[in-house]
PDB file of N, CA and C in Angstrom:
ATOM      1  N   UNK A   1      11.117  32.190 -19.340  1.00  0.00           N
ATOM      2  CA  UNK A   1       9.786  32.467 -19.838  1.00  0.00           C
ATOM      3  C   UNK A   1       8.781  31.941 -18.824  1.00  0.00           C
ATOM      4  N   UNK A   2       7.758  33.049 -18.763  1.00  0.00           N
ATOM      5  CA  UNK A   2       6.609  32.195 -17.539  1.00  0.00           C
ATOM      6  C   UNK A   2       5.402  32.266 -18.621  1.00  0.00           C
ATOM      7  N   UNK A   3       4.960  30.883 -17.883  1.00  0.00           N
ATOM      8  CA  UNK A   3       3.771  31.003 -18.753  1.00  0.00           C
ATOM      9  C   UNK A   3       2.209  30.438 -17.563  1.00  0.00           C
ATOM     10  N   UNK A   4       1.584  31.706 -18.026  1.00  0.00           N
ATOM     11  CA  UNK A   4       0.341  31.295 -16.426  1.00  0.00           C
ATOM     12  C   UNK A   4      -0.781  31.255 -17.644  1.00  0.00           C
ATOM     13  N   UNK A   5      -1.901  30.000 -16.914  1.00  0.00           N
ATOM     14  CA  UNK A   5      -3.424  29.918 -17.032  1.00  0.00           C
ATOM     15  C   UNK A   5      -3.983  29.942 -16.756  1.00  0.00           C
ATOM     16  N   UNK A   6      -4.926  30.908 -16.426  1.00  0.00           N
ATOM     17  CA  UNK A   6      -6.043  31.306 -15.304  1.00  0.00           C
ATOM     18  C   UNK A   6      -7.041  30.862 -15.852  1.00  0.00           C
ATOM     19  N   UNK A   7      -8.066  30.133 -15.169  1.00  0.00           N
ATOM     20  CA  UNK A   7      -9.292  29.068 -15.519  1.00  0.00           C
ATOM     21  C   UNK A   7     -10.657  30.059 -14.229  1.00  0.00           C
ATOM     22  N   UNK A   8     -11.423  30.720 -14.622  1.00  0.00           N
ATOM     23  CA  UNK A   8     -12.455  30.978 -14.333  1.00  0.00           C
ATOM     24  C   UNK A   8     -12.113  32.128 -13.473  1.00  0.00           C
ATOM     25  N   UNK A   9     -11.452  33.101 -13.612  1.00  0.00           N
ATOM     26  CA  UNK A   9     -10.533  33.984 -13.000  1.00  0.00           C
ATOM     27  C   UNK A   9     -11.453  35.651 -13.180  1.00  0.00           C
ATOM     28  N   UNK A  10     -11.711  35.977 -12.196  1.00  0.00           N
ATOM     29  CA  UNK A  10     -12.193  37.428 -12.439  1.00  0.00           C
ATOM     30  C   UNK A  10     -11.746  38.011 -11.250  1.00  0.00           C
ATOM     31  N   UNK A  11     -11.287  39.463 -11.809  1.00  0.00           N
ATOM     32  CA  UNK A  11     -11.439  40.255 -10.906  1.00  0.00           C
ATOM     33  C   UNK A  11     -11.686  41.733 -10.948  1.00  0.00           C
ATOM     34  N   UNK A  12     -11.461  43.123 -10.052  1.00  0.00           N
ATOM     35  CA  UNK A  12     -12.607  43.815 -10.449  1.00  0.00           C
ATOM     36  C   UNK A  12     -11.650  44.918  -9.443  1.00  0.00           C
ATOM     37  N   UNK A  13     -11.090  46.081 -10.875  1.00  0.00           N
ATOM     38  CA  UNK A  13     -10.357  46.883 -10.568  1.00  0.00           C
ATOM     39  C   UNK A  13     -10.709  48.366 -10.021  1.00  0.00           C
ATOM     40  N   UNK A  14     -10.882  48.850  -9.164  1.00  0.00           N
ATOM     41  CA  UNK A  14     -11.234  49.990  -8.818  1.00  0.00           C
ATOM     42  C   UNK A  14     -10.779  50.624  -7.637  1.00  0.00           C
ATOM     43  N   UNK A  15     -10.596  51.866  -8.396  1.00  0.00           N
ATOM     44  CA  UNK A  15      -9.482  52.937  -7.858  1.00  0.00           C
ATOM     45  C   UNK A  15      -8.099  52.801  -7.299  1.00  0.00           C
ATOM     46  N   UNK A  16      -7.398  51.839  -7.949  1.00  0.00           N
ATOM     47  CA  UNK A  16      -6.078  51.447  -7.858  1.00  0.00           C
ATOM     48  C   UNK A  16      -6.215  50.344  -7.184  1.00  0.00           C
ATOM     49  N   UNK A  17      -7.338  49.805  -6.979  1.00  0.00           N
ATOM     50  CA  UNK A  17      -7.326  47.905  -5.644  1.00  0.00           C
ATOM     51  C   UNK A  17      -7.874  47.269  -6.663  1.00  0.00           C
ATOM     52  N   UNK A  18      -7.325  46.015  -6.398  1.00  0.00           N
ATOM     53  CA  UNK A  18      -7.857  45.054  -7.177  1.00  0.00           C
ATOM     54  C   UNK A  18      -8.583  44.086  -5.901  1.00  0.00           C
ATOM     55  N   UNK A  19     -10.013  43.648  -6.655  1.00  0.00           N
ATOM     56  CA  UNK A  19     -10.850  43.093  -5.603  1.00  0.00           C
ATOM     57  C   UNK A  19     -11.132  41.629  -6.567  1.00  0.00           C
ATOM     58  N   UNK A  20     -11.074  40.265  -5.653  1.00  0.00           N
ATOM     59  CA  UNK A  20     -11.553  39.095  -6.213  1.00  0.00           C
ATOM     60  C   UNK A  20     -12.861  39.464  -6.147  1.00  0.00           C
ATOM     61  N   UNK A  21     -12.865  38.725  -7.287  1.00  0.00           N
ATOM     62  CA  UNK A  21     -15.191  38.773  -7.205  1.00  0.00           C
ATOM     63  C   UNK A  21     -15.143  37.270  -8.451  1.00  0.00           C
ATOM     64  N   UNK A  22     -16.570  36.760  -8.110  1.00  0.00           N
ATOM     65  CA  UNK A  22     -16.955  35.937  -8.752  1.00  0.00           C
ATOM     66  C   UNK A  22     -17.120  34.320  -7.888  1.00  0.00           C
ATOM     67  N   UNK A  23     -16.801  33.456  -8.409  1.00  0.00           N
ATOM     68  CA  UNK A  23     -17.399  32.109  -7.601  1.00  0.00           C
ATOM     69  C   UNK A  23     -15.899  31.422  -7.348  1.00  0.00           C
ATOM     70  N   UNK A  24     -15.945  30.738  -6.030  1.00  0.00           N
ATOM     71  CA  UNK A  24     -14.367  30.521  -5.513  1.00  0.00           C
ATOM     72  C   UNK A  24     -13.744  29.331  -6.313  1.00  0.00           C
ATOM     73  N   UNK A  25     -13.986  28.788  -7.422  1.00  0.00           N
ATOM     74  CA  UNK A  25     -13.682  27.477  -8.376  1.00  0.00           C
ATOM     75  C   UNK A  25     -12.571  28.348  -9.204  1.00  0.00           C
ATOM     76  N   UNK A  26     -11.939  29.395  -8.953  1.00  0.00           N
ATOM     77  CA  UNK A  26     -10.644  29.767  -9.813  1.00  0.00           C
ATOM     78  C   UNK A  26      -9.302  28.652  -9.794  1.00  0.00           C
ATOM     79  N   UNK A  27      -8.823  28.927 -10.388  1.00  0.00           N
ATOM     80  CA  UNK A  27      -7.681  27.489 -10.586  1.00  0.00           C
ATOM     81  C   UNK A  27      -6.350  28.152 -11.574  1.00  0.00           C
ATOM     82  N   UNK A  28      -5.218  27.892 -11.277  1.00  0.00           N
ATOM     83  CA  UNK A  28      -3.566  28.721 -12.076  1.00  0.00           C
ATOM     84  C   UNK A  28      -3.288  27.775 -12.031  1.00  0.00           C
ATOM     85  N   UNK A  29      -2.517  27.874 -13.378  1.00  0.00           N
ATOM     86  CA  UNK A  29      -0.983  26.627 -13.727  1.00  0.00           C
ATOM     87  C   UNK A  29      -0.038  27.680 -13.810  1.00  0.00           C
ATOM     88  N   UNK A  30       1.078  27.806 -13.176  1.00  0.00           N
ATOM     89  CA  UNK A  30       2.245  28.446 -13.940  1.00  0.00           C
ATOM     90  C   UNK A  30       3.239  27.600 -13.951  1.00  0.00           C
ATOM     91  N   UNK A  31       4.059  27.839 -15.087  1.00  0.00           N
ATOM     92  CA  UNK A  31       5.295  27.187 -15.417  1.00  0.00           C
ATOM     93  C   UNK A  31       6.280  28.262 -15.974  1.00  0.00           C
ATOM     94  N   UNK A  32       7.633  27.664 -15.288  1.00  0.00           N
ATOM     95  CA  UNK A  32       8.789  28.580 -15.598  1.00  0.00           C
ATOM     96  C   UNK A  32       9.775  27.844 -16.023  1.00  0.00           C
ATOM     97  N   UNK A  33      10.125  28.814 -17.386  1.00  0.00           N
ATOM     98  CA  UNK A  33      11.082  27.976 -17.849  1.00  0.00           C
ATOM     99  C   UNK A  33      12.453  28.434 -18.563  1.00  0.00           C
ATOM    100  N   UNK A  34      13.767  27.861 -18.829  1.00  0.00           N
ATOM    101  CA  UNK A  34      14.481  28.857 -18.453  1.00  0.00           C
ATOM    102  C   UNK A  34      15.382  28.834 -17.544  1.00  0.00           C
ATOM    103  N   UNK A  35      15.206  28.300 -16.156  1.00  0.00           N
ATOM    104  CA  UNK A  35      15.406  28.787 -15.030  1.00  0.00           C
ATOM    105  C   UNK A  35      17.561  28.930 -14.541  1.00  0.00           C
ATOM    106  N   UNK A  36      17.309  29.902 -14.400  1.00  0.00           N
ATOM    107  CA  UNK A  36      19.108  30.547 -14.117  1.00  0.00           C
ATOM    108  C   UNK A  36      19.247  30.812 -12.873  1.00  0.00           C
ATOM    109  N   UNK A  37      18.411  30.559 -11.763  1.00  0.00           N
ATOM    110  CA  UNK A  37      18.649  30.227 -10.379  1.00  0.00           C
ATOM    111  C   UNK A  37      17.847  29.773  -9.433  1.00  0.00           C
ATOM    112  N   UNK A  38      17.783  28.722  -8.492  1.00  0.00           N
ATOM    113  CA  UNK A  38      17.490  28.334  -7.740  1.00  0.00           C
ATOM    114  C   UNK A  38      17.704  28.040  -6.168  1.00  0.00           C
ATOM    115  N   UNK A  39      17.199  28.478  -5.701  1.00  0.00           N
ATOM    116  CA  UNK A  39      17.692  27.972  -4.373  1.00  0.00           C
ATOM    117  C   UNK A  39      16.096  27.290  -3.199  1.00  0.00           C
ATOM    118  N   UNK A  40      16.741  26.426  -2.005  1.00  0.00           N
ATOM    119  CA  UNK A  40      15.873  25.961  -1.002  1.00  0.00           C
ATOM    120  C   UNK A  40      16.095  26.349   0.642  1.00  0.00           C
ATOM    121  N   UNK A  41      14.998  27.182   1.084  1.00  0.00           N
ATOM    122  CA  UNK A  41      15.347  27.279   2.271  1.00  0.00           C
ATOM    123  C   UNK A  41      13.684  26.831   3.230  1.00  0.00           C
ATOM    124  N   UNK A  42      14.189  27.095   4.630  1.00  0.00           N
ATOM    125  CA  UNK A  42      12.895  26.623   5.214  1.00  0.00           C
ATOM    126  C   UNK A  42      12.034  27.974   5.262  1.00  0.00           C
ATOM    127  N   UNK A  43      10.425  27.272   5.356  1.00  0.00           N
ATOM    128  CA  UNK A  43       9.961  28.224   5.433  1.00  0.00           C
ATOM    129  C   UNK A  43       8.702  27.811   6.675  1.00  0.00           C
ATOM    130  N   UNK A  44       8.372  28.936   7.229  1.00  0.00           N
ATOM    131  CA  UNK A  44       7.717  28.969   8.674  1.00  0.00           C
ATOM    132  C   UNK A  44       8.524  27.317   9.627  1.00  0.00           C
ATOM    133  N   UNK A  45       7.317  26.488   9.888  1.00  0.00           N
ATOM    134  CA  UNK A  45       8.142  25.651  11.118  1.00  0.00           C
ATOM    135  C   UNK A  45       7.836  24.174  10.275  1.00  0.00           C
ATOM    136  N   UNK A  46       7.293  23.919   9.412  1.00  0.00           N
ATOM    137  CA  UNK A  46       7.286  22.446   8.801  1.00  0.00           C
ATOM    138  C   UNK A  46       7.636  22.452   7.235  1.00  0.00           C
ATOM    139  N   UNK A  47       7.982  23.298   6.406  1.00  0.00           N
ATOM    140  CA  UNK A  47       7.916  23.366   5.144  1.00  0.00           C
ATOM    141  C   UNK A  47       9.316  23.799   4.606  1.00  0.00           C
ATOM    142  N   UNK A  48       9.942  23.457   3.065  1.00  0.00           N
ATOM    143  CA  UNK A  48      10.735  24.079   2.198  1.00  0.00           C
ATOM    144  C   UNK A  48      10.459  24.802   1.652  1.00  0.00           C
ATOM    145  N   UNK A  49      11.191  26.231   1.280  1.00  0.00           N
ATOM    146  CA  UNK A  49      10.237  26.823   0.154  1.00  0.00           C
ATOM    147  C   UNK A  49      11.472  26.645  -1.130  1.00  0.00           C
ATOM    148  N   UNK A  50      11.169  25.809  -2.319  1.00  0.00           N
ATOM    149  CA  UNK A  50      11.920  26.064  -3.651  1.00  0.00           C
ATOM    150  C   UNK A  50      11.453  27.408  -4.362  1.00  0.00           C
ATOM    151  N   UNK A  51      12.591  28.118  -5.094  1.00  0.00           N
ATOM    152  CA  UNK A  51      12.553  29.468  -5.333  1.00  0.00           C
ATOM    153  C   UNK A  51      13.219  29.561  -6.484  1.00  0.00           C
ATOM    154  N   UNK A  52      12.952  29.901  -8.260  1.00  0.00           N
ATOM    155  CA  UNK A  52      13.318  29.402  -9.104  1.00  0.00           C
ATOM    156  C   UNK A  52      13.040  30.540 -10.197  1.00  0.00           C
ATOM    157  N   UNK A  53      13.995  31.211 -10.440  1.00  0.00           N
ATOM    158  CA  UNK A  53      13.808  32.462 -11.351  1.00  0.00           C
ATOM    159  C   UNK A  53      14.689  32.211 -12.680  1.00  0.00           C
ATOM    160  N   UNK A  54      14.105  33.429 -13.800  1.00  0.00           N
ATOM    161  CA  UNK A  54      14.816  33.036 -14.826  1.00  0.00           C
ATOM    162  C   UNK A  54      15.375  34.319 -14.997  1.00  0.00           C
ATOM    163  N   UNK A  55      16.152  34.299 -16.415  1.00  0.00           N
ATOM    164  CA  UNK A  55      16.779  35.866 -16.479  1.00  0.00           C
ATOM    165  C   UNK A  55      15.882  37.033 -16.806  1.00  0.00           C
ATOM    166  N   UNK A  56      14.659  36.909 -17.095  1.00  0.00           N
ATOM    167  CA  UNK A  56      13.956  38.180 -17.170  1.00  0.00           C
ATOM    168  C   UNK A  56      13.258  38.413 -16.131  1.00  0.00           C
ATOM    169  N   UNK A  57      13.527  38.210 -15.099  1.00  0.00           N
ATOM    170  CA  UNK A  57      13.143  38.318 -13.317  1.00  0.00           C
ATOM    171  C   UNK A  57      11.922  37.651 -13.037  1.00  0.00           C
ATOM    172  N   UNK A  58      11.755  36.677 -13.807  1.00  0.00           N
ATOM    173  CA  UNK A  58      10.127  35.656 -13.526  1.00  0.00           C
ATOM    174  C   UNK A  58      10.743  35.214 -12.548  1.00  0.00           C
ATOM    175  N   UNK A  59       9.678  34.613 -11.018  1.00  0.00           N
ATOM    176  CA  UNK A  59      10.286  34.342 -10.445  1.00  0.00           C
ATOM    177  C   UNK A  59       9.004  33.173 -10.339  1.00  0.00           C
ATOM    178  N   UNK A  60       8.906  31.693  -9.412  1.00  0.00           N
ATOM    179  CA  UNK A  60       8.231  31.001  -8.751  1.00  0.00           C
ATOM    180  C   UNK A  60       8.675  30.356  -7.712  1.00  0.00           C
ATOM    181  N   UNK A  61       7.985  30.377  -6.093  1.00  0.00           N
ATOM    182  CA  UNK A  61       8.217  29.943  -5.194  1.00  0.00           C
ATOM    183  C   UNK A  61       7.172  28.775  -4.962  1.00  0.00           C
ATOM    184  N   UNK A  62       7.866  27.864  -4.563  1.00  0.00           N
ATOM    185  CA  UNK A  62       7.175  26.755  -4.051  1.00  0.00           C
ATOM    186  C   UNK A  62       7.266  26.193  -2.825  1.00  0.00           C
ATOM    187  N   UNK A  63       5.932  26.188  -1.570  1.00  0.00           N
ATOM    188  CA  UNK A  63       5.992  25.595  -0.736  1.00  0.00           C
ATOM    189  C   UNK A  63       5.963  23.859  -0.500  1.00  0.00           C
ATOM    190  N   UNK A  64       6.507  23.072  -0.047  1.00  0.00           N
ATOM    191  CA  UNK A  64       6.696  22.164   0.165  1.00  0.00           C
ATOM    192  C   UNK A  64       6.644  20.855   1.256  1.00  0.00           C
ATOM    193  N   UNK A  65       5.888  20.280   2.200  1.00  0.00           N
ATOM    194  CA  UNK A  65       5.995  19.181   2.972  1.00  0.00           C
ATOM    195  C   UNK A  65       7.780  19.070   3.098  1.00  0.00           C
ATOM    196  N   UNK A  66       8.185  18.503   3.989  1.00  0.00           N
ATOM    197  CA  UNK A  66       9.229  17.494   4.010  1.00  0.00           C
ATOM    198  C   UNK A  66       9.432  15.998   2.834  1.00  0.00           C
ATOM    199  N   UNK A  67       8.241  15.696   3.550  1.00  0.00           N
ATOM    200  CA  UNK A  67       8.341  14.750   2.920  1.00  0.00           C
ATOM    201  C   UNK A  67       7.621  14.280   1.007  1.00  0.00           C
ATOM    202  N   UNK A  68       7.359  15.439   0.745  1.00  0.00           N
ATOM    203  CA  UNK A  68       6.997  15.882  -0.471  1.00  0.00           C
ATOM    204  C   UNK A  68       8.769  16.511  -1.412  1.00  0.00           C
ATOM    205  N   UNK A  69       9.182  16.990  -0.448  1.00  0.00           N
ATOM    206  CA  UNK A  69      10.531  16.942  -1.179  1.00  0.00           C
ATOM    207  C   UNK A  69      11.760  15.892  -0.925  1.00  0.00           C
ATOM    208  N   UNK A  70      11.474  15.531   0.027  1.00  0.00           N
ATOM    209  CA  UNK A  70      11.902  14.311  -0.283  1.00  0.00           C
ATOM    210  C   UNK A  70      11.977  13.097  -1.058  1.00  0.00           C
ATOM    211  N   UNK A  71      10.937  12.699  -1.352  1.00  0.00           N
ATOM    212  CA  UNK A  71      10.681  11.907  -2.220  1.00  0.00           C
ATOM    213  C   UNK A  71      10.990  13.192  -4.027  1.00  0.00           C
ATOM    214  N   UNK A  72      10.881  13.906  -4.357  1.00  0.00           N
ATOM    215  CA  UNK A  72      11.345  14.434  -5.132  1.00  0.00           C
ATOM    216  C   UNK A  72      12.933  14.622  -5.250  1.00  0.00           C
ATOM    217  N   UNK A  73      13.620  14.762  -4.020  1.00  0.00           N
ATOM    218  CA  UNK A  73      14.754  14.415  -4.286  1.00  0.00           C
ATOM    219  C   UNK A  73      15.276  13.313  -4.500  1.00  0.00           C
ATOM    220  N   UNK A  74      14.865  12.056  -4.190  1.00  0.00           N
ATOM    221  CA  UNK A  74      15.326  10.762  -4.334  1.00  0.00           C
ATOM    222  C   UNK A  74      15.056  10.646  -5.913  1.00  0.00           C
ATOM    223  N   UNK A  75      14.085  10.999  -6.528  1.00  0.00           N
ATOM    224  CA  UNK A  75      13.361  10.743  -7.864  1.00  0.00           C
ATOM    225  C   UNK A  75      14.681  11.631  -8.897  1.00  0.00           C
ATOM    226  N   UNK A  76      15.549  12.673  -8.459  1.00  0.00           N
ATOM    227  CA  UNK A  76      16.597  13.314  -9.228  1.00  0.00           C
ATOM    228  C   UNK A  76      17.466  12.361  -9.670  1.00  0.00           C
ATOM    229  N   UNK A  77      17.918  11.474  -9.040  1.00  0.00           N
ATOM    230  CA  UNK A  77      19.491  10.763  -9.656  1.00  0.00           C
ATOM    231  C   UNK A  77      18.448  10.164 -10.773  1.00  0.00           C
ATOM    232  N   UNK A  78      17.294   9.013 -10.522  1.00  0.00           N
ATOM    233  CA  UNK A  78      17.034   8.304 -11.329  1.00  0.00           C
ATOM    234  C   UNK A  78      16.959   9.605 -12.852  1.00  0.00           C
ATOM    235  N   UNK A  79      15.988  10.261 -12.876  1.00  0.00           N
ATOM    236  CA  UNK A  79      15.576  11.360 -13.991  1.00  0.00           C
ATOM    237  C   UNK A  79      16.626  11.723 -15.035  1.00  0.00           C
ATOM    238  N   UNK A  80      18.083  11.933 -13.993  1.00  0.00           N
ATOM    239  CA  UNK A  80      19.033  12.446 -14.731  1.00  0.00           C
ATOM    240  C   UNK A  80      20.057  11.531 -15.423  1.00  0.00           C
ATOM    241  N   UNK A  81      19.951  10.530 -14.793  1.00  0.00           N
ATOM    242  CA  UNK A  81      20.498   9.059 -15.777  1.00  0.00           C
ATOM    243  C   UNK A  81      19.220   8.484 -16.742  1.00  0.00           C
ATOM    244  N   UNK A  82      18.094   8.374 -16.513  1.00  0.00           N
ATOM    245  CA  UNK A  82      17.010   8.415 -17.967  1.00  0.00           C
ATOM    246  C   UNK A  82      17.455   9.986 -18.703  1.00  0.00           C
ATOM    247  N   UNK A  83      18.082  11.156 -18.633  1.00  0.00           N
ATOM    248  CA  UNK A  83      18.131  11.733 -19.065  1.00  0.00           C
ATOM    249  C   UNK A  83      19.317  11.755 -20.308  1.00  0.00           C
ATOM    250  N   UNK A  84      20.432  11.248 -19.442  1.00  0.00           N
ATOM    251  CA  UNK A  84      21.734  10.878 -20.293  1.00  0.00           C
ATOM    252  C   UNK A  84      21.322   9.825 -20.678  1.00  0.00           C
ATOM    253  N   UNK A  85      20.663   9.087 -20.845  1.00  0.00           N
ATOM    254  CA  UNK A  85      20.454   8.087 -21.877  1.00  0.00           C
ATOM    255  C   UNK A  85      19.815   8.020 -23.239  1.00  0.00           C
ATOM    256  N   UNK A  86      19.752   9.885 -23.630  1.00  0.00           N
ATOM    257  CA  UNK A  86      18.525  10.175 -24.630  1.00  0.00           C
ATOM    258  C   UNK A  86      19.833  10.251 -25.855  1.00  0.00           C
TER     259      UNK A  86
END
């Protein structure tokens, strides 16, 4: 299941294009949930991209630092032993 929130979001459809219009303070949350596959590869010359779909073909990619996933990976063992402890 994806679920998106668009916060001050316009845009402005004509003749099959879609054109941004309005003031540049737009802002999205999406969250996916669900998820039945994942994978990490690099992307351009400094970044990971995480890639995380569910079974009704939602998909979300996430770019990443090094060291932004890093520290997210170290943070997994702890999460999943607070997890088995529920």
């Amino acid at each position: 299941m994806l679920s998106l929130q668009l916060e001050e979001f316009m845009i402005e459809l004509k003749e099959g294009s879609i054109k941004n219009v309005g003031a540049p303070n737009k802002a999205a949350t999406a969250k996916l949930y669900d998820v039945e596959e994942a994978e990490v590869r690099t992307f351009g010359d400094e970044r990971l991209k995480f890639s995380f779909a569910d079974a009704e073909g939602n998909q979300v990619d996430v770019a990443l630092s090094p060291e932004t996933a890093e520290a997210i990976a170290e943070a997994v063992p702890d999460e999943l032993e607070a997890l088995a402890e529920l």
